[in-house]
N, C-alpha and C. Protein backbone atom coordinates (compact mmCIF):
# COMPACT_ATOMS: atom_id res chain seq x y z
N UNK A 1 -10.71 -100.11 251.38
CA UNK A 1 -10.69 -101.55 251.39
C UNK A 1 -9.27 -102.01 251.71
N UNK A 2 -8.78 -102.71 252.39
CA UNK A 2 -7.92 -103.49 253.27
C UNK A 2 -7.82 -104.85 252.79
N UNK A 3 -7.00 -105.49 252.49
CA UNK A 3 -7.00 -106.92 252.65
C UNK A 3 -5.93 -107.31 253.71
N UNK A 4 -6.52 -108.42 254.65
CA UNK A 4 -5.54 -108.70 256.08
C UNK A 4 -3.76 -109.03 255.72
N UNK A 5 -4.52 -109.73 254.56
CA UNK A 5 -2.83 -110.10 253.49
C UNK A 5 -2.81 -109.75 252.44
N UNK A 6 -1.93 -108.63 252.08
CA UNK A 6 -2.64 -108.60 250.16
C UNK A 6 -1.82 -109.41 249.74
N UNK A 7 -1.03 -110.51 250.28
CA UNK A 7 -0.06 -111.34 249.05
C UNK A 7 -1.03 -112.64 248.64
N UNK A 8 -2.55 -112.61 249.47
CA UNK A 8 -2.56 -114.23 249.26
C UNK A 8 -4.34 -113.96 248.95
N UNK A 9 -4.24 -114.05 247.90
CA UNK A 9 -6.39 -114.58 247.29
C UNK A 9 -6.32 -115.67 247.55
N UNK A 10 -6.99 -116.22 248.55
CA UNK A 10 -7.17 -117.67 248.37
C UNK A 10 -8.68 -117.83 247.50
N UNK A 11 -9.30 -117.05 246.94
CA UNK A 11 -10.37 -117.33 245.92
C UNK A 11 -10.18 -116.50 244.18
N UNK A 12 -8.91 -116.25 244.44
CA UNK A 12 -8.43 -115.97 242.89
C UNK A 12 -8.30 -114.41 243.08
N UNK A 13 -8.34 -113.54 242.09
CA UNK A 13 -7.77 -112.14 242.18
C UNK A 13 -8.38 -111.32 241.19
N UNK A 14 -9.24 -110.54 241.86
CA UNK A 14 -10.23 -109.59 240.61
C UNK A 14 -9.00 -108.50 240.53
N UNK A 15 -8.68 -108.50 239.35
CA UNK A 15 -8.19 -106.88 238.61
C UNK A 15 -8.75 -106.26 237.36
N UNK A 16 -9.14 -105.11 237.46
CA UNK A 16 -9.51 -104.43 236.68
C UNK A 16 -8.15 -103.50 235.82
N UNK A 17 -8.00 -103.44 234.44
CA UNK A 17 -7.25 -102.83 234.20
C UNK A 17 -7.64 -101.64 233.26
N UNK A 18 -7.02 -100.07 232.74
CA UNK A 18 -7.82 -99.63 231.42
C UNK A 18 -8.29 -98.41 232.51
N UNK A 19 -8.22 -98.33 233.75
CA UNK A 19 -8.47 -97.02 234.44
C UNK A 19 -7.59 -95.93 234.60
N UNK A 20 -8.56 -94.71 234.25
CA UNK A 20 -8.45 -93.53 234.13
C UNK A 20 -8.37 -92.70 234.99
N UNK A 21 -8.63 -92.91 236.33
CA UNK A 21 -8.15 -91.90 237.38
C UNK A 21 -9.06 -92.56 238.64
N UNK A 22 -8.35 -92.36 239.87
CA UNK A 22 -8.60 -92.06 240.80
C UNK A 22 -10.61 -92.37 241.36
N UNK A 23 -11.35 -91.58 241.01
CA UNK A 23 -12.27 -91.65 240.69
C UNK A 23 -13.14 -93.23 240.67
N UNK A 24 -12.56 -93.47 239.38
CA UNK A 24 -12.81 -94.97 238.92
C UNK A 24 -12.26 -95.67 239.68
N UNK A 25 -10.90 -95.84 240.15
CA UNK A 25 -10.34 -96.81 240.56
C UNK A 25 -10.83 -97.40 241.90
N UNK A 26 -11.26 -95.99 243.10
CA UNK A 26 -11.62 -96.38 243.95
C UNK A 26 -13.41 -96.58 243.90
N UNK A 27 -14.26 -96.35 242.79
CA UNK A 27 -15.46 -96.90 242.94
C UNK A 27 -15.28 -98.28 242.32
N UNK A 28 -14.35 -99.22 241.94
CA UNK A 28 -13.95 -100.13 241.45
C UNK A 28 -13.52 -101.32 242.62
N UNK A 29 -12.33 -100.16 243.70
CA UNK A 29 -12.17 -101.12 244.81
C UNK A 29 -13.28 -101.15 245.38
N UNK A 30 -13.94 -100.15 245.83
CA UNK A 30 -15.21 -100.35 246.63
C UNK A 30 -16.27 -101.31 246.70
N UNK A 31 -16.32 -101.32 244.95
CA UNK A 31 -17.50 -102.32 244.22
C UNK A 31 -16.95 -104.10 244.09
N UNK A 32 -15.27 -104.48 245.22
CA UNK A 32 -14.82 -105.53 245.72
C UNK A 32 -13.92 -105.62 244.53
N UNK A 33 -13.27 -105.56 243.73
CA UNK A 33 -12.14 -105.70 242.91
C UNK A 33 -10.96 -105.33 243.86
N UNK A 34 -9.69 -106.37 243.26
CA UNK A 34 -8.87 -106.43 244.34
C UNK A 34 -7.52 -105.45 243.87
N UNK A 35 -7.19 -105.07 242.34
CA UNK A 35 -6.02 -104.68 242.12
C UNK A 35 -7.01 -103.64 240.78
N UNK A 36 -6.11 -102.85 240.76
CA UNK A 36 -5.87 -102.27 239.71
C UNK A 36 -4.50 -102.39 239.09
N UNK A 37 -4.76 -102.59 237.57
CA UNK A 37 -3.86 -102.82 236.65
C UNK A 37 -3.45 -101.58 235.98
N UNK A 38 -1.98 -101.19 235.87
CA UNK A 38 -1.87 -100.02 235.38
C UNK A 38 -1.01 -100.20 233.42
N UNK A 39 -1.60 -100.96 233.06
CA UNK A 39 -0.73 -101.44 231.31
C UNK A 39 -0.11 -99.94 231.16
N UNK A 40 1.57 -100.25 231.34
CA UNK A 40 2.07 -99.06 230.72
C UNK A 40 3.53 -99.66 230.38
N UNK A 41 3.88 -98.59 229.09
CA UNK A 41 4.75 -98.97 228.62
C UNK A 41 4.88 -100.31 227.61
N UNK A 42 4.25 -100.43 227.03
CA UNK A 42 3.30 -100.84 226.17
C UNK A 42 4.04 -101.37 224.90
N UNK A 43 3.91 -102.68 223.94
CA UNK A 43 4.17 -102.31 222.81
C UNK A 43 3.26 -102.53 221.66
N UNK A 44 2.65 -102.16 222.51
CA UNK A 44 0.94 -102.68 221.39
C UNK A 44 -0.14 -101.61 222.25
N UNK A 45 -0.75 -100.93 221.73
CA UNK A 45 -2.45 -99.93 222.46
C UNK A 45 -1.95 -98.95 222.98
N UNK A 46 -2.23 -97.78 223.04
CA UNK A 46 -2.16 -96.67 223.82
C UNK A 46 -2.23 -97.19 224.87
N UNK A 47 -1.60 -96.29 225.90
CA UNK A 47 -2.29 -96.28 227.57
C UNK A 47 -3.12 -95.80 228.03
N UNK A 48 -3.94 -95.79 228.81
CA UNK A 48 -5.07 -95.85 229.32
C UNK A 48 -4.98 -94.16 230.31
N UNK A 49 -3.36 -94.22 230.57
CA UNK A 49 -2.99 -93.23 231.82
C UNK A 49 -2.11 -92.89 231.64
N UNK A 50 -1.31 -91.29 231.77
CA UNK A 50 -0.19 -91.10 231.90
C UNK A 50 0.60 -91.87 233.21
N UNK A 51 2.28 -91.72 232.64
CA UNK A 51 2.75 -92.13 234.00
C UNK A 51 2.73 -91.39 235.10
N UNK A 52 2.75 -90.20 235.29
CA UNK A 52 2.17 -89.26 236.09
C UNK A 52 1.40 -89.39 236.40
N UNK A 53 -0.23 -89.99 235.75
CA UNK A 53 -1.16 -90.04 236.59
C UNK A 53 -1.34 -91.39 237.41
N UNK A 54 -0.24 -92.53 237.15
CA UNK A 54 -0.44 -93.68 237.38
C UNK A 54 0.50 -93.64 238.39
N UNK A 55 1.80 -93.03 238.95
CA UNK A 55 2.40 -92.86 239.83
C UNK A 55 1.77 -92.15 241.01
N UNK A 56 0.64 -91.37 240.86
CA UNK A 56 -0.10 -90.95 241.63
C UNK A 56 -1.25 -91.59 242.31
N UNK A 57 -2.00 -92.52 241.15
CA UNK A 57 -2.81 -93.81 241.16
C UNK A 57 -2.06 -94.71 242.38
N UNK A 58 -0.84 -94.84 242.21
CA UNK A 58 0.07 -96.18 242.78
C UNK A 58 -0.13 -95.73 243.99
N UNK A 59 0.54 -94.18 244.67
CA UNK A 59 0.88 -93.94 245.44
C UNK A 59 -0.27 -93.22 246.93
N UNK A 60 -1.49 -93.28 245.87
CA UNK A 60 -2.95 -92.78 247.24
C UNK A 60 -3.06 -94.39 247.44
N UNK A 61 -3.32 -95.23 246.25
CA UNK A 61 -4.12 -96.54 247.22
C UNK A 61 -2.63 -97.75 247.16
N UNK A 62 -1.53 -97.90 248.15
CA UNK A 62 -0.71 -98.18 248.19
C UNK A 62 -0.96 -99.78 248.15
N UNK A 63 -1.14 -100.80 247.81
CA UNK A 63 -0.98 -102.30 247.47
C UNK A 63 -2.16 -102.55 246.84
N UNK A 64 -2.83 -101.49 246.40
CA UNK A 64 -3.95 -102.53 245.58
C UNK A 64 -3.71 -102.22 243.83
N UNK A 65 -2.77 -101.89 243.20
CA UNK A 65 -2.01 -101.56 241.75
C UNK A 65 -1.11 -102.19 241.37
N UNK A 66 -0.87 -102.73 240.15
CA UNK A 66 -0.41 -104.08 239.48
C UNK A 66 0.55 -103.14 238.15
N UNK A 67 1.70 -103.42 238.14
CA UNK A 67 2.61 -102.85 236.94
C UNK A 67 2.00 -103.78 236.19
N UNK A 68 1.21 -103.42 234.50
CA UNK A 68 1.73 -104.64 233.69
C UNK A 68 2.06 -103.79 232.41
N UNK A 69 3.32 -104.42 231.91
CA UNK A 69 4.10 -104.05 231.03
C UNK A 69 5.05 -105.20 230.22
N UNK A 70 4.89 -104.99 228.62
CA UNK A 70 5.73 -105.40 228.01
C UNK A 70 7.63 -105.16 228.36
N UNK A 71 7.74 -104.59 229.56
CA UNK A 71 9.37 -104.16 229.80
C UNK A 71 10.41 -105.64 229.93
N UNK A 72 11.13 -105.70 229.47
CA UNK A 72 11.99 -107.31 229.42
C UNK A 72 13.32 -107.18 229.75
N UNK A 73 14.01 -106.10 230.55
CA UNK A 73 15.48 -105.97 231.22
C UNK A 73 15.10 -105.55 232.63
N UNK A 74 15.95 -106.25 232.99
CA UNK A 74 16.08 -106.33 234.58
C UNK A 74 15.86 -104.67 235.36
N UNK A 75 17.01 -104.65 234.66
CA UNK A 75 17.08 -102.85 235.27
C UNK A 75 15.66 -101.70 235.02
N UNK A 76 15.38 -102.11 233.70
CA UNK A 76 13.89 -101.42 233.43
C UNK A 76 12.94 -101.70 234.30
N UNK A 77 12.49 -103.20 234.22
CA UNK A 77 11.72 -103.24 235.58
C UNK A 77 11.86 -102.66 236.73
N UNK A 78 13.05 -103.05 237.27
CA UNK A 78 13.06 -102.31 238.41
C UNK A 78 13.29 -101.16 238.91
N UNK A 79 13.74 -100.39 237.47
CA UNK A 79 13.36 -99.27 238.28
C UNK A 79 12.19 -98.64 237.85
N UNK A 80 11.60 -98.89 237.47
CA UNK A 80 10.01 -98.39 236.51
C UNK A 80 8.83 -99.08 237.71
N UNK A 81 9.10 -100.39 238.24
CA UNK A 81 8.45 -100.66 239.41
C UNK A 81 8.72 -100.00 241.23
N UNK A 82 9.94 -99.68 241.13
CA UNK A 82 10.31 -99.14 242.12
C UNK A 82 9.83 -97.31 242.04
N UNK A 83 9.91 -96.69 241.03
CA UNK A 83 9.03 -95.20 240.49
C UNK A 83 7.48 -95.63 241.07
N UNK A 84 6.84 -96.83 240.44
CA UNK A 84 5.52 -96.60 240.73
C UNK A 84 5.20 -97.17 242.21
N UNK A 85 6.36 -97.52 243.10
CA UNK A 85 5.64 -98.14 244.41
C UNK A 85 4.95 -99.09 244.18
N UNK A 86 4.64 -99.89 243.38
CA UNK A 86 3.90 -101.40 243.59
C UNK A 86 4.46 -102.45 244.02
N UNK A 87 3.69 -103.02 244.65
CA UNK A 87 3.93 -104.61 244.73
C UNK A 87 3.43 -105.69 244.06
N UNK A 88 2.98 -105.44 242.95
CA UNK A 88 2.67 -106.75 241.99
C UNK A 88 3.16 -105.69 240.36
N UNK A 89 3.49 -106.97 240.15
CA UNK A 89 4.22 -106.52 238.46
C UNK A 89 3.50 -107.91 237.74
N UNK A 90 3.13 -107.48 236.55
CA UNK A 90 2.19 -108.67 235.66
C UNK A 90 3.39 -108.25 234.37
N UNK A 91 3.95 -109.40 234.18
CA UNK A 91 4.92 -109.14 232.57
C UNK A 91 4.27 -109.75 231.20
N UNK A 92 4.59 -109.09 230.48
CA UNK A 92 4.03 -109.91 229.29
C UNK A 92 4.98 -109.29 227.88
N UNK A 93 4.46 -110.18 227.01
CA UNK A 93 5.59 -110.34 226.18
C UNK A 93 6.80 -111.06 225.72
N UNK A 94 7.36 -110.88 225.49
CA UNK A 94 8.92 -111.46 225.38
C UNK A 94 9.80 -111.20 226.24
N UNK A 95 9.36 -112.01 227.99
CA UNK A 95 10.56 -111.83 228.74
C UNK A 95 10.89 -113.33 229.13
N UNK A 96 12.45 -113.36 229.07
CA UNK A 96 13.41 -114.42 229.32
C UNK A 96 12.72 -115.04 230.91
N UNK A 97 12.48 -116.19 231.13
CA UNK A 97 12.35 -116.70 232.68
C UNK A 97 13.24 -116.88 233.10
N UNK A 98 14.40 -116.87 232.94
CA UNK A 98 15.73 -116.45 233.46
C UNK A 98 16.17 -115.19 234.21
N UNK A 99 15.39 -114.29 234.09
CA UNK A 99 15.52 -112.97 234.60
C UNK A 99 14.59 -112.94 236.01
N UNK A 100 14.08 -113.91 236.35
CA UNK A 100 13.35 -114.09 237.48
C UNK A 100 13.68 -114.41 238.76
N UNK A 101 15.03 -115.24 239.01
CA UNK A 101 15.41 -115.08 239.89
C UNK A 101 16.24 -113.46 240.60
N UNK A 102 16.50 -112.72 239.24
CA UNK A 102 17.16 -111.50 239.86
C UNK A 102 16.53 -110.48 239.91
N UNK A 103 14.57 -110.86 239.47
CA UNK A 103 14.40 -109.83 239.59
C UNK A 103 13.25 -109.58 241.35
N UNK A 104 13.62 -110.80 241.44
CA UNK A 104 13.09 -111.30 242.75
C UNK A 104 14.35 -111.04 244.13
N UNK A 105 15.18 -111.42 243.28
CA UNK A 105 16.34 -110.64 244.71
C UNK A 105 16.52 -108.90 244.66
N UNK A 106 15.90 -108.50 243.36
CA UNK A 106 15.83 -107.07 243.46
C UNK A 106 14.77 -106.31 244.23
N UNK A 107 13.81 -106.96 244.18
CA UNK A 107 12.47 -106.30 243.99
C UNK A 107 11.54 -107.71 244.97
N UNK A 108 12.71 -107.70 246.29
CA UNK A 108 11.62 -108.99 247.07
C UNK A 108 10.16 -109.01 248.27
N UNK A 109 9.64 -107.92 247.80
CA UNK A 109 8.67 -107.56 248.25
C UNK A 109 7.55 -107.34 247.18
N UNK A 110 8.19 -107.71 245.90
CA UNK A 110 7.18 -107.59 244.84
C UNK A 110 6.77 -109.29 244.64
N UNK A 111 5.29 -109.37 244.15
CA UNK A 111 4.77 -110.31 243.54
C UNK A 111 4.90 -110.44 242.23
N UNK A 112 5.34 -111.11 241.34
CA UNK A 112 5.24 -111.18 239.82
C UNK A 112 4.32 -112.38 239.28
């Protein structure tokens, strides 16, 4: 599955998150879901995936995987998003909106 643009849903954005491999993920894109969510790094629930298996996840289906993570320093993000090859990062938690403009001149090919 292809999208012509992956930066732009103009009818909103199916992600599935909580997958376990490969397997799932792509009978998931198939079945029209647009991202997979990889929750890691966490400060609340186990993960779903090692980072090993989610760096591998990132790196067969290249723009359809979503970082989301409690991480809240600049430098963590980016380099924890730059390891997994994504282009969308979902934050949550306790991060400053102040850290958004730099993490957008870091990382300007990412969506947040």
């Amino acid at each position: 599955m292809h999208l012509a643009n992956p930066h732009h849903f103009p009818y909103g954005l199916i992600q599935v998150a909580g997958v376990h491999d490969l397997t799932e993920a792509e009978l998931l894109l198939n079945s029209g879901v647009d991202m997979i969510g990889l929750p890691l790094r966490l400060t609340v629930n186990d993960e779903d995936l090692s980072e090993e298996s989610a760096v591998r996840l990132s790196r067969t289906l290249p723009g359809k995987c979503c970082l989301i993570t409690y991480l809240n320093k600049i430098s963590d993000i980016t380099e924890f998003t730059r390891e997994l090859e994504v282009d969308y990062v979902q934050l949550h938690g306790d991060v400053d909106p102040g850290i958004m403009p730099e993490l957008v001149k870091q990382l300007p090919h990412v969506r947040f």
